[in-house]
PDB file of N, CA and C in Angstrom:
ATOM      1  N   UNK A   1      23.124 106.183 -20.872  1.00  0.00           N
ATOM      2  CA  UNK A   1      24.042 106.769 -19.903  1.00  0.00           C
ATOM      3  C   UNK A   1      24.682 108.011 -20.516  1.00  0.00           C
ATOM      4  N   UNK A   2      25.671 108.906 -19.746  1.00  0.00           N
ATOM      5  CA  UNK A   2      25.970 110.457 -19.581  1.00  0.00           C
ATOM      6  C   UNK A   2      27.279 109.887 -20.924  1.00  0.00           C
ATOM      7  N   UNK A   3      27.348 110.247 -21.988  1.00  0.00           N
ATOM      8  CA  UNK A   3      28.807 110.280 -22.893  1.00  0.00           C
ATOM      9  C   UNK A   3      29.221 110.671 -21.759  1.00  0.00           C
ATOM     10  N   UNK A   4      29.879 111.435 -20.716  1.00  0.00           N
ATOM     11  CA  UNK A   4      30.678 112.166 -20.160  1.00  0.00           C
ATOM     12  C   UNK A   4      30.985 111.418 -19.129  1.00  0.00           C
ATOM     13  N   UNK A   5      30.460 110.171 -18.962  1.00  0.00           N
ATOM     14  CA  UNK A   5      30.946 109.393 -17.984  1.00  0.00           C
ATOM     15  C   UNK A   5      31.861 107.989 -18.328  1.00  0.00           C
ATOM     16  N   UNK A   6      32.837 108.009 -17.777  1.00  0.00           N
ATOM     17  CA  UNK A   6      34.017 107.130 -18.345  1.00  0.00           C
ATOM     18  C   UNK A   6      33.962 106.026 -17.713  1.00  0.00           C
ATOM     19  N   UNK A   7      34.689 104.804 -18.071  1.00  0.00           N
ATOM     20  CA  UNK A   7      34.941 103.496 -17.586  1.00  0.00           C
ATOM     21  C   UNK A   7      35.951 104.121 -16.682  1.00  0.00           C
ATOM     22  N   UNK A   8      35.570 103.673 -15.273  1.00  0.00           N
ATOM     23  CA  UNK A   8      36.645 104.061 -14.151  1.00  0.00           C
ATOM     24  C   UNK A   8      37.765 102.704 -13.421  1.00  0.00           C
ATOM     25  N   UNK A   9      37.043 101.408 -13.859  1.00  0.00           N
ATOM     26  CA  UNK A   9      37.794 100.220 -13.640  1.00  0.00           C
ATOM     27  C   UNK A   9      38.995  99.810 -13.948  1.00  0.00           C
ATOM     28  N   UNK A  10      39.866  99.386 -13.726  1.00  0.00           N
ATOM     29  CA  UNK A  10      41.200  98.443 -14.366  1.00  0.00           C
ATOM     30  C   UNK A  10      41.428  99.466 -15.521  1.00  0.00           C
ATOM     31  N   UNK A  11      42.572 100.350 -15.174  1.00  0.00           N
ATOM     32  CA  UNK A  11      42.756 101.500 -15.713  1.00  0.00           C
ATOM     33  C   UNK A  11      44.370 101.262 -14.977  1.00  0.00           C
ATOM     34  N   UNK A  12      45.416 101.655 -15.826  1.00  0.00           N
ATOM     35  CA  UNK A  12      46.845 101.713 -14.957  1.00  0.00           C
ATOM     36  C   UNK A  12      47.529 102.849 -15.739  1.00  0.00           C
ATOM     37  N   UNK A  13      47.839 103.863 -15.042  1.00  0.00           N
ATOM     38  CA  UNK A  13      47.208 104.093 -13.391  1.00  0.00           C
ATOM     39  C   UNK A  13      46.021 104.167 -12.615  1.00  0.00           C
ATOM     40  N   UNK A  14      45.455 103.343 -11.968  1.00  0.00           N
ATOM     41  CA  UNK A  14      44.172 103.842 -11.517  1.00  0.00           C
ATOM     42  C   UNK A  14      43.865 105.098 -11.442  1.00  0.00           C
ATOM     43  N   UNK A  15      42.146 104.719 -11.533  1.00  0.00           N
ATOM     44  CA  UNK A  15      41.842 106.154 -11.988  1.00  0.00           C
ATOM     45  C   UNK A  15      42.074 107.256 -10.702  1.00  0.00           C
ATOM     46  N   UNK A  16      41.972 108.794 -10.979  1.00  0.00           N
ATOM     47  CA  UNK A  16      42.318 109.642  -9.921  1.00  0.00           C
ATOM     48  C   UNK A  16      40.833 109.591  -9.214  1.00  0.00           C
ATOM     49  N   UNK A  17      41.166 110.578  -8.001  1.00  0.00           N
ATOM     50  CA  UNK A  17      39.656 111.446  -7.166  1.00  0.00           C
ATOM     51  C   UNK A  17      38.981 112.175  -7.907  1.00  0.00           C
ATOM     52  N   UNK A  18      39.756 112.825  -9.000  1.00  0.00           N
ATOM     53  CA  UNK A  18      39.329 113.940  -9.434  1.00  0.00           C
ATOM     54  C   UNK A  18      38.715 113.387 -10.864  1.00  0.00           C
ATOM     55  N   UNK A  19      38.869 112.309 -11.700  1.00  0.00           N
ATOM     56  CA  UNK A  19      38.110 111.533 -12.172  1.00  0.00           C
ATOM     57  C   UNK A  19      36.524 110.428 -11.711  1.00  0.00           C
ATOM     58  N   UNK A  20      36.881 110.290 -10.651  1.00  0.00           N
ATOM     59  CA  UNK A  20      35.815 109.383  -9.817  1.00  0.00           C
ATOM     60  C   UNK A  20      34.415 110.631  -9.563  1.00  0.00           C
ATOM     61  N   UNK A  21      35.090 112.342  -9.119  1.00  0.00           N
ATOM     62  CA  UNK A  21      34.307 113.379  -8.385  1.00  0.00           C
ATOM     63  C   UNK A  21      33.411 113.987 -10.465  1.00  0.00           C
ATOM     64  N   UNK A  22      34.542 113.895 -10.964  1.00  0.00           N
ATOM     65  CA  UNK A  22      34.035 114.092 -12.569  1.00  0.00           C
ATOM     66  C   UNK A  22      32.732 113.103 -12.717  1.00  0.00           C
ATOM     67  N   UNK A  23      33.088 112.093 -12.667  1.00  0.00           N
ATOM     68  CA  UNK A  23      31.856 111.015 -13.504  1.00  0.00           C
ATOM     69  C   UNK A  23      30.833 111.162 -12.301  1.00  0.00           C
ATOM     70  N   UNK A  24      30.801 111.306 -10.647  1.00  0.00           N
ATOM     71  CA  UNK A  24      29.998 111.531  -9.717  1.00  0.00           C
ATOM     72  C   UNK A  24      29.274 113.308 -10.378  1.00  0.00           C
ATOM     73  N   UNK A  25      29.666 114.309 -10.703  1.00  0.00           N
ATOM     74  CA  UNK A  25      29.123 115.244 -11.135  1.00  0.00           C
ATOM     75  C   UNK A  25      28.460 114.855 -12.152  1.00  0.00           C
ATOM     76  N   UNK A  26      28.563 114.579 -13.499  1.00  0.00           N
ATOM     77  CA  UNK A  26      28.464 114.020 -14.185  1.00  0.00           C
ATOM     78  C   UNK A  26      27.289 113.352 -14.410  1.00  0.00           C
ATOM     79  N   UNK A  27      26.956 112.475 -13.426  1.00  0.00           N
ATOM     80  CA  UNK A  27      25.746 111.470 -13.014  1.00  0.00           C
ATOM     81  C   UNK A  27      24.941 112.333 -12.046  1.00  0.00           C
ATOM     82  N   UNK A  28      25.271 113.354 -10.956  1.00  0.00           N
ATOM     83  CA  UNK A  28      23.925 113.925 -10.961  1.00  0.00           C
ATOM     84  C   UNK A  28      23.500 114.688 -11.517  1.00  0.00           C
ATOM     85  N   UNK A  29      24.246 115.657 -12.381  1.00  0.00           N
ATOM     86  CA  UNK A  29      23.736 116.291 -13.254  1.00  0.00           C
ATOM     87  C   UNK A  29      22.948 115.785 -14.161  1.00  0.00           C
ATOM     88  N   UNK A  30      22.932 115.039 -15.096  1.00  0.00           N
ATOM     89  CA  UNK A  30      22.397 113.866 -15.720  1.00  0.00           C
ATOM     90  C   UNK A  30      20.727 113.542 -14.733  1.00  0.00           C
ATOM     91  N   UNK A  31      20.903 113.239 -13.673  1.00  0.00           N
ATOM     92  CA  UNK A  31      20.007 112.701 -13.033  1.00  0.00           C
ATOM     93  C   UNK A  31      18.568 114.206 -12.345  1.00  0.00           C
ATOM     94  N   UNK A  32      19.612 115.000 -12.179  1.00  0.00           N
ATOM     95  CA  UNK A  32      18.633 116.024 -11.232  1.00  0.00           C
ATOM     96  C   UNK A  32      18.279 116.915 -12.702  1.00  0.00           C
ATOM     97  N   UNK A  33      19.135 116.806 -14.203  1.00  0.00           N
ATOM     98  CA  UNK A  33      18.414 117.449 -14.961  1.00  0.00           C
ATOM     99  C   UNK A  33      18.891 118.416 -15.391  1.00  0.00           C
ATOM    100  N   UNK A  34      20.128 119.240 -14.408  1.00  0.00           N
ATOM    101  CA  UNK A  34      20.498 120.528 -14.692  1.00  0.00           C
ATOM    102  C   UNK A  34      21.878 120.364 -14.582  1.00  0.00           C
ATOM    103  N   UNK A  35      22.439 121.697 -14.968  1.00  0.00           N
ATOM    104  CA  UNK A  35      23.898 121.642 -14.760  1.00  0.00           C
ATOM    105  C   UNK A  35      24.250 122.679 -13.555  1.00  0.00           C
ATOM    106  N   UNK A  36      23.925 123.538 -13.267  1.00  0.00           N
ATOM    107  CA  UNK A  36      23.997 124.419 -12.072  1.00  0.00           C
ATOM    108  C   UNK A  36      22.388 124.542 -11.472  1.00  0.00           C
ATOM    109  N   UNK A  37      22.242 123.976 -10.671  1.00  0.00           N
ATOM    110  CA  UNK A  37      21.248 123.907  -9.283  1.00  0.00           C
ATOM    111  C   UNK A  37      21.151 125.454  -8.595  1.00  0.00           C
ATOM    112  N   UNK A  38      20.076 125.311  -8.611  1.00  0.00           N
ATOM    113  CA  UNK A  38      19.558 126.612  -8.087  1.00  0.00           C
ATOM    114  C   UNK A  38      20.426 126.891  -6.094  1.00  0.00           C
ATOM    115  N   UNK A  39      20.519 128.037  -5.772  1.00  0.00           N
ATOM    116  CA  UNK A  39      20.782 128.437  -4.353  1.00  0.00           C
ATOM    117  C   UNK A  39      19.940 127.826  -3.468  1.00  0.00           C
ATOM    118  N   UNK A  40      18.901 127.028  -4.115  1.00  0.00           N
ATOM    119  CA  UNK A  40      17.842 126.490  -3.094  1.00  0.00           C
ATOM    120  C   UNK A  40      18.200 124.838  -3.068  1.00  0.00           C
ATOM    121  N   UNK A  41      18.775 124.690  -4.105  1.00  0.00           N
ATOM    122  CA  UNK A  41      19.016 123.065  -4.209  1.00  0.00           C
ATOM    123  C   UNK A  41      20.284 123.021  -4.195  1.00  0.00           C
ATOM    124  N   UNK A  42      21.016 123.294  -4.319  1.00  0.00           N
ATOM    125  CA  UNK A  42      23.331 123.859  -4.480  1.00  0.00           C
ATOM    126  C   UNK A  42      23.124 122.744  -2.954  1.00  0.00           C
ATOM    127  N   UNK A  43      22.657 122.720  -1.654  1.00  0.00           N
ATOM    128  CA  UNK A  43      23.329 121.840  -0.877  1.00  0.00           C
ATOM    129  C   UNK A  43      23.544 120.282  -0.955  1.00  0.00           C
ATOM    130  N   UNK A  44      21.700 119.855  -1.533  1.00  0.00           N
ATOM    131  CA  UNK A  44      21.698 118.715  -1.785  1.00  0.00           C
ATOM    132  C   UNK A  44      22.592 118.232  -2.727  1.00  0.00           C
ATOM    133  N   UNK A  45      22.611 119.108  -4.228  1.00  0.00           N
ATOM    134  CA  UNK A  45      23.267 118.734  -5.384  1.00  0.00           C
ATOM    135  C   UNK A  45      24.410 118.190  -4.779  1.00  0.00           C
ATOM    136  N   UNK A  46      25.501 118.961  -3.881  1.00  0.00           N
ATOM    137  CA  UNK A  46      26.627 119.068  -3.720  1.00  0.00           C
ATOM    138  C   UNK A  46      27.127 118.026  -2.548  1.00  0.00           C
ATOM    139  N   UNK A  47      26.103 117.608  -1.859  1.00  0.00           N
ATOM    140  CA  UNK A  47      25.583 116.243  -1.359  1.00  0.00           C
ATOM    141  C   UNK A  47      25.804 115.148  -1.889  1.00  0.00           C
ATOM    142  N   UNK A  48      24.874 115.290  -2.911  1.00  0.00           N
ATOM    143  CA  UNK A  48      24.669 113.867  -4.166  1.00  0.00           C
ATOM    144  C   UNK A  48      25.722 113.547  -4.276  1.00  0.00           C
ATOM    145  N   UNK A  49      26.568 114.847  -5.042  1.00  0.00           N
ATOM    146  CA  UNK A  49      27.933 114.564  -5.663  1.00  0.00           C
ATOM    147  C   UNK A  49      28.815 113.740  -5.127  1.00  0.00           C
ATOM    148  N   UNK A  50      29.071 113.920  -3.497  1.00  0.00           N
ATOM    149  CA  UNK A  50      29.710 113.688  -2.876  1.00  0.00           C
ATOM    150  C   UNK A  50      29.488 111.887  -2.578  1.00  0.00           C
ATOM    151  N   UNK A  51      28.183 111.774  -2.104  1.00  0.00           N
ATOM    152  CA  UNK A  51      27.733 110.315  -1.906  1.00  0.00           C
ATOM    153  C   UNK A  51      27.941 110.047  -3.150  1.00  0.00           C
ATOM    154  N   UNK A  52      27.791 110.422  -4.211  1.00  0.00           N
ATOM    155  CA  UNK A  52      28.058 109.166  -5.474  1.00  0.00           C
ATOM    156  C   UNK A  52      29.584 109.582  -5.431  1.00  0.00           C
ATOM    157  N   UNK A  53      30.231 110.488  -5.428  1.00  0.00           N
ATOM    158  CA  UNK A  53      32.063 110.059  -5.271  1.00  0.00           C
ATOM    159  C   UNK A  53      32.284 108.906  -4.469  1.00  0.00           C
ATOM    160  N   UNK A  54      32.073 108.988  -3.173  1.00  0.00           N
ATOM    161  CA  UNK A  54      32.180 108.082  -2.320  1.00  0.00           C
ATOM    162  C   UNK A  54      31.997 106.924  -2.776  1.00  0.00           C
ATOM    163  N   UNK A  55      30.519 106.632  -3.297  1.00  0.00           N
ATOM    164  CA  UNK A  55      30.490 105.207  -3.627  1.00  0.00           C
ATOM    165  C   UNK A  55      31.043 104.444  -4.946  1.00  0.00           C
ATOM    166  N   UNK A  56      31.559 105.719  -6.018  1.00  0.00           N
ATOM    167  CA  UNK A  56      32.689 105.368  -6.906  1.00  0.00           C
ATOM    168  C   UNK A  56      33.569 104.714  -6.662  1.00  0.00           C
ATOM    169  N   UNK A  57      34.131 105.616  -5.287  1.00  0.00           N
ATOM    170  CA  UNK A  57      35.807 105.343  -5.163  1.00  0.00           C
ATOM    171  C   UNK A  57      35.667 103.879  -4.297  1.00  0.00           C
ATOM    172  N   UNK A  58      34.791 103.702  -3.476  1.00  0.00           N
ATOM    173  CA  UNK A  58      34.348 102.096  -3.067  1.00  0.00           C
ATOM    174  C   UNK A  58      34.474 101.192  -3.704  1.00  0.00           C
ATOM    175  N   UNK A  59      32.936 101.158  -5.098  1.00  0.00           N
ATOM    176  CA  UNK A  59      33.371 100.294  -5.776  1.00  0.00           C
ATOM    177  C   UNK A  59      34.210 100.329  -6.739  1.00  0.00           C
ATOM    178  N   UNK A  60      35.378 100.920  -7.146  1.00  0.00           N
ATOM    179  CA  UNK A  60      36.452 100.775  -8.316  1.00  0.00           C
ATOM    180  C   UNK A  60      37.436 100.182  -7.196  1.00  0.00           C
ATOM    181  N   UNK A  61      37.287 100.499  -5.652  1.00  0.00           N
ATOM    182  CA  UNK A  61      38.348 100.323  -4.860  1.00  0.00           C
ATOM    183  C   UNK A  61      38.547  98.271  -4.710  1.00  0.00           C
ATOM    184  N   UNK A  62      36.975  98.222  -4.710  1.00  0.00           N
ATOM    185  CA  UNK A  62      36.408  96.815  -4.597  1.00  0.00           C
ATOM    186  C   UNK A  62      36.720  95.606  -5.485  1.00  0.00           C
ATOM    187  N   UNK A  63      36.542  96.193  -6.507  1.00  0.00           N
ATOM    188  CA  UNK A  63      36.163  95.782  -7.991  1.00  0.00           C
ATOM    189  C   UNK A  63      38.041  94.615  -8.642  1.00  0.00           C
ATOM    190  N   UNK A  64      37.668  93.173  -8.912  1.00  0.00           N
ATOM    191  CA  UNK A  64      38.363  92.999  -9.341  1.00  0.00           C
ATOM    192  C   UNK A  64      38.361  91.854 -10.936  1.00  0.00           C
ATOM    193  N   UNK A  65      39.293  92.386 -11.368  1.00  0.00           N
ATOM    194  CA  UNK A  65      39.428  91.693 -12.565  1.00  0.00           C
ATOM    195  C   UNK A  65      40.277  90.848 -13.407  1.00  0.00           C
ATOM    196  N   UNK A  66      40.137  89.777 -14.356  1.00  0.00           N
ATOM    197  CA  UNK A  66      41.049  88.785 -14.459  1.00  0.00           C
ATOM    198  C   UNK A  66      41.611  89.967 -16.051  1.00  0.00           C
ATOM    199  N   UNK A  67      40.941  90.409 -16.099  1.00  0.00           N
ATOM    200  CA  UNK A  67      41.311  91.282 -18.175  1.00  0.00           C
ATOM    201  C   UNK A  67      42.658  92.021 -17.703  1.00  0.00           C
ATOM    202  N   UNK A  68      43.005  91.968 -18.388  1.00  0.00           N
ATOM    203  CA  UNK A  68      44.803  92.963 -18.303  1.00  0.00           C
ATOM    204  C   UNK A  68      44.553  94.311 -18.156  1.00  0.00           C
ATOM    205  N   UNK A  69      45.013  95.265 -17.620  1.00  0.00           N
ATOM    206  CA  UNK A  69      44.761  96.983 -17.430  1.00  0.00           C
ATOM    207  C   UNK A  69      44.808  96.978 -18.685  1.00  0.00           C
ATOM    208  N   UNK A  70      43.568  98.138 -18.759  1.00  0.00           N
ATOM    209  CA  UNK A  70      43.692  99.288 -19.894  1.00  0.00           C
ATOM    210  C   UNK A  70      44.601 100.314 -19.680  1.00  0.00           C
ATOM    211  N   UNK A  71      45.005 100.978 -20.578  1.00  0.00           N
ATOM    212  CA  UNK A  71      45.802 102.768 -20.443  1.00  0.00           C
ATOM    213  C   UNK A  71      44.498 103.250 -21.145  1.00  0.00           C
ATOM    214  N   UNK A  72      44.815 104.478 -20.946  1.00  0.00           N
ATOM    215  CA  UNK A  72      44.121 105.698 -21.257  1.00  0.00           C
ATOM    216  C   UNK A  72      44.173 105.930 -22.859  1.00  0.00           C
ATOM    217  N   UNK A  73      45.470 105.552 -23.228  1.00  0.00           N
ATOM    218  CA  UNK A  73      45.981 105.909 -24.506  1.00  0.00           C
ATOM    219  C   UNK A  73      45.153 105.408 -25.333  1.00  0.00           C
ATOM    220  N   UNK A  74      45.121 103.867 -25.094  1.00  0.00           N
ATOM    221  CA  UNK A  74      44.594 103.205 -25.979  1.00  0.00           C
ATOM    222  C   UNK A  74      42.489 102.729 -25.600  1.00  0.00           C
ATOM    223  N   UNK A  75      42.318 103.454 -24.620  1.00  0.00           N
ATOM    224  CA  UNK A  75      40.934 103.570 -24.977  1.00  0.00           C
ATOM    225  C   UNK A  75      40.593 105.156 -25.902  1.00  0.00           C
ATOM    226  N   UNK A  76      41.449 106.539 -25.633  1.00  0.00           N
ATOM    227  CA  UNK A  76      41.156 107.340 -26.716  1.00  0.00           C
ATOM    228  C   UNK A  76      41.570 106.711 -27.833  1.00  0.00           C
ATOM    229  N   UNK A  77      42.347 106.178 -28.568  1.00  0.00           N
ATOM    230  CA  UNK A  77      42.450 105.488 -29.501  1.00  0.00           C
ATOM    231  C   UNK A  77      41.405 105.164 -29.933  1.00  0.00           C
ATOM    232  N   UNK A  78      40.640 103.951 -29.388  1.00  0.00           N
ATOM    233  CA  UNK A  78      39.482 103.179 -29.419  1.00  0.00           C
ATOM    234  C   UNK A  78      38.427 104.427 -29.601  1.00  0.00           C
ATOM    235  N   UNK A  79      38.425 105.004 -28.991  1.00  0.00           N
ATOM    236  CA  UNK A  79      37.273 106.592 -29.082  1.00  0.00           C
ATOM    237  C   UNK A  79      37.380 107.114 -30.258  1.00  0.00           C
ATOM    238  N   UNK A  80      38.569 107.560 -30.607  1.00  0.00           N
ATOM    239  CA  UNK A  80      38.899 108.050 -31.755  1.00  0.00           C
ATOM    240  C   UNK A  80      38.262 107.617 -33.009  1.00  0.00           C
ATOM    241  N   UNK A  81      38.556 106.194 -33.441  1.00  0.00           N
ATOM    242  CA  UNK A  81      38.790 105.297 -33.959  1.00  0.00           C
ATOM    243  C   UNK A  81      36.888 104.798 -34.100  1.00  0.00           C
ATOM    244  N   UNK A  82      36.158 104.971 -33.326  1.00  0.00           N
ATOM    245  CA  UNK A  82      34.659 104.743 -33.396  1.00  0.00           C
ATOM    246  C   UNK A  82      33.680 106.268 -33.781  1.00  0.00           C
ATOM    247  N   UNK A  83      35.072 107.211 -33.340  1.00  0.00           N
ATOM    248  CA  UNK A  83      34.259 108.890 -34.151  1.00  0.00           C
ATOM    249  C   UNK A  83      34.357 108.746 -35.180  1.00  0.00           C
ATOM    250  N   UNK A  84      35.685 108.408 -35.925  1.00  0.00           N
ATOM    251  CA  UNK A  84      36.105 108.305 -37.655  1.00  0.00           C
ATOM    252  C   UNK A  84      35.091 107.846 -38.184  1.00  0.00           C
ATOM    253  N   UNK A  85      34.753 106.337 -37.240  1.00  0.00           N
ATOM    254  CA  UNK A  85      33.877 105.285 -38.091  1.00  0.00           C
ATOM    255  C   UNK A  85      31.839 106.243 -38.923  1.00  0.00           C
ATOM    256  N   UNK A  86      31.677 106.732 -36.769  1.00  0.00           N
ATOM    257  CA  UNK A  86      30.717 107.278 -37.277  1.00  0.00           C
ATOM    258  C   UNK A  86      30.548 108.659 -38.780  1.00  0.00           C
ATOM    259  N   UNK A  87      31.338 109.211 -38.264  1.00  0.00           N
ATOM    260  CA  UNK A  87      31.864 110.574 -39.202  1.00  0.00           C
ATOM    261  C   UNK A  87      31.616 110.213 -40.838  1.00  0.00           C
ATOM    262  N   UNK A  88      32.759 108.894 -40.918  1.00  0.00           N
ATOM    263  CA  UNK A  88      32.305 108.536 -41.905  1.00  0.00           C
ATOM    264  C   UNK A  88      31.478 107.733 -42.729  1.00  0.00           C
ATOM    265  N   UNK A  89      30.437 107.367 -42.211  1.00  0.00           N
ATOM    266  CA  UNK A  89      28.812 106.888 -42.058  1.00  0.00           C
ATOM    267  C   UNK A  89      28.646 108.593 -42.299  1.00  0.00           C
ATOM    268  N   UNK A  90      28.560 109.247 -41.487  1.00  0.00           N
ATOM    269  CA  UNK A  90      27.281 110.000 -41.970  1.00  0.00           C
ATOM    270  C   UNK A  90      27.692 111.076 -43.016  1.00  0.00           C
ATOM    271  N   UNK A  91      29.122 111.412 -43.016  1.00  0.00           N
ATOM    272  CA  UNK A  91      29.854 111.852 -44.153  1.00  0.00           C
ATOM    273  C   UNK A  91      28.768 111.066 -45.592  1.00  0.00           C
ATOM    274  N   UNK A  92      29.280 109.615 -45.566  1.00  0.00           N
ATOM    275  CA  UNK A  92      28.797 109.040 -46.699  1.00  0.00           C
ATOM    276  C   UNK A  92      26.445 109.251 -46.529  1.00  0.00           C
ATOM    277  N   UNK A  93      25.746 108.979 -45.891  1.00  0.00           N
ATOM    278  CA  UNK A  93      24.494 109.222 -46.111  1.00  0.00           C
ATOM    279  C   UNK A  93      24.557 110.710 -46.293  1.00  0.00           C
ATOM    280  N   UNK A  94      24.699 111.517 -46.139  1.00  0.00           N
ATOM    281  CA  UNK A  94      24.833 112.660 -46.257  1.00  0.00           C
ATOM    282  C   UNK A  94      25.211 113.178 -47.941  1.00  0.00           C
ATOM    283  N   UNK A  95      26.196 112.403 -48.764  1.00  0.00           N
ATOM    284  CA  UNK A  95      26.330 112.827 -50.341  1.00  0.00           C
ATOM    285  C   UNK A  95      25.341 112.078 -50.740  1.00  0.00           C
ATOM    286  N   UNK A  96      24.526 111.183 -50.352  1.00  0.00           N
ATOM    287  CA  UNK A  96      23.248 110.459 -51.016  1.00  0.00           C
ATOM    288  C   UNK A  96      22.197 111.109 -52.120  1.00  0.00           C
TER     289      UNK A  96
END
């Protein structure tokens, strides 16, 4: 899957539109291959986008869970915290 696409679930505050329309770009780009679509394809792309927003904001709207909300804070944390790890893995093969 796209790094650039985020866990949009059980998030407090739920997540925004403008997060849901992110990870929907995101995924067709990913999918159709490109990042800017030609003047011949710009309608469909912008199409896609839209039907996969839509069906984002459905299912996160749908979606329920017994796990306690995440914040934001503490999944960059968690992000953070798994770059260090790698970094320093390859920091260390790297003086080998």
């Amino acid at each position: 899957m796209c790094r650039s696409i985020r866990t949009l679930h059980n998030f407090v505050p739920p997540a925004t539109d403008e997060e849901m329309q992110a990870a929907a770009l995101q995924y067709v780009r990913k999918i159709a291959g490109v990042t800017r679509p030609s003047q011949a394809n710009a309608a469909a792309f912008e199409e896609a986008v839209e039907a996969v927003a839509g069906a984002t904001r459905d299912l996160v709207g749908r979606l329920v869970s017994s796990a306690p909300p995440r914040t934001r804070e503490t999944e960059r944390a968690r992000a953070r915290e798994r770059w260090e790890r790698r970094a320093a893995r390859t920091r260390s093969s790297d003086s080998r």
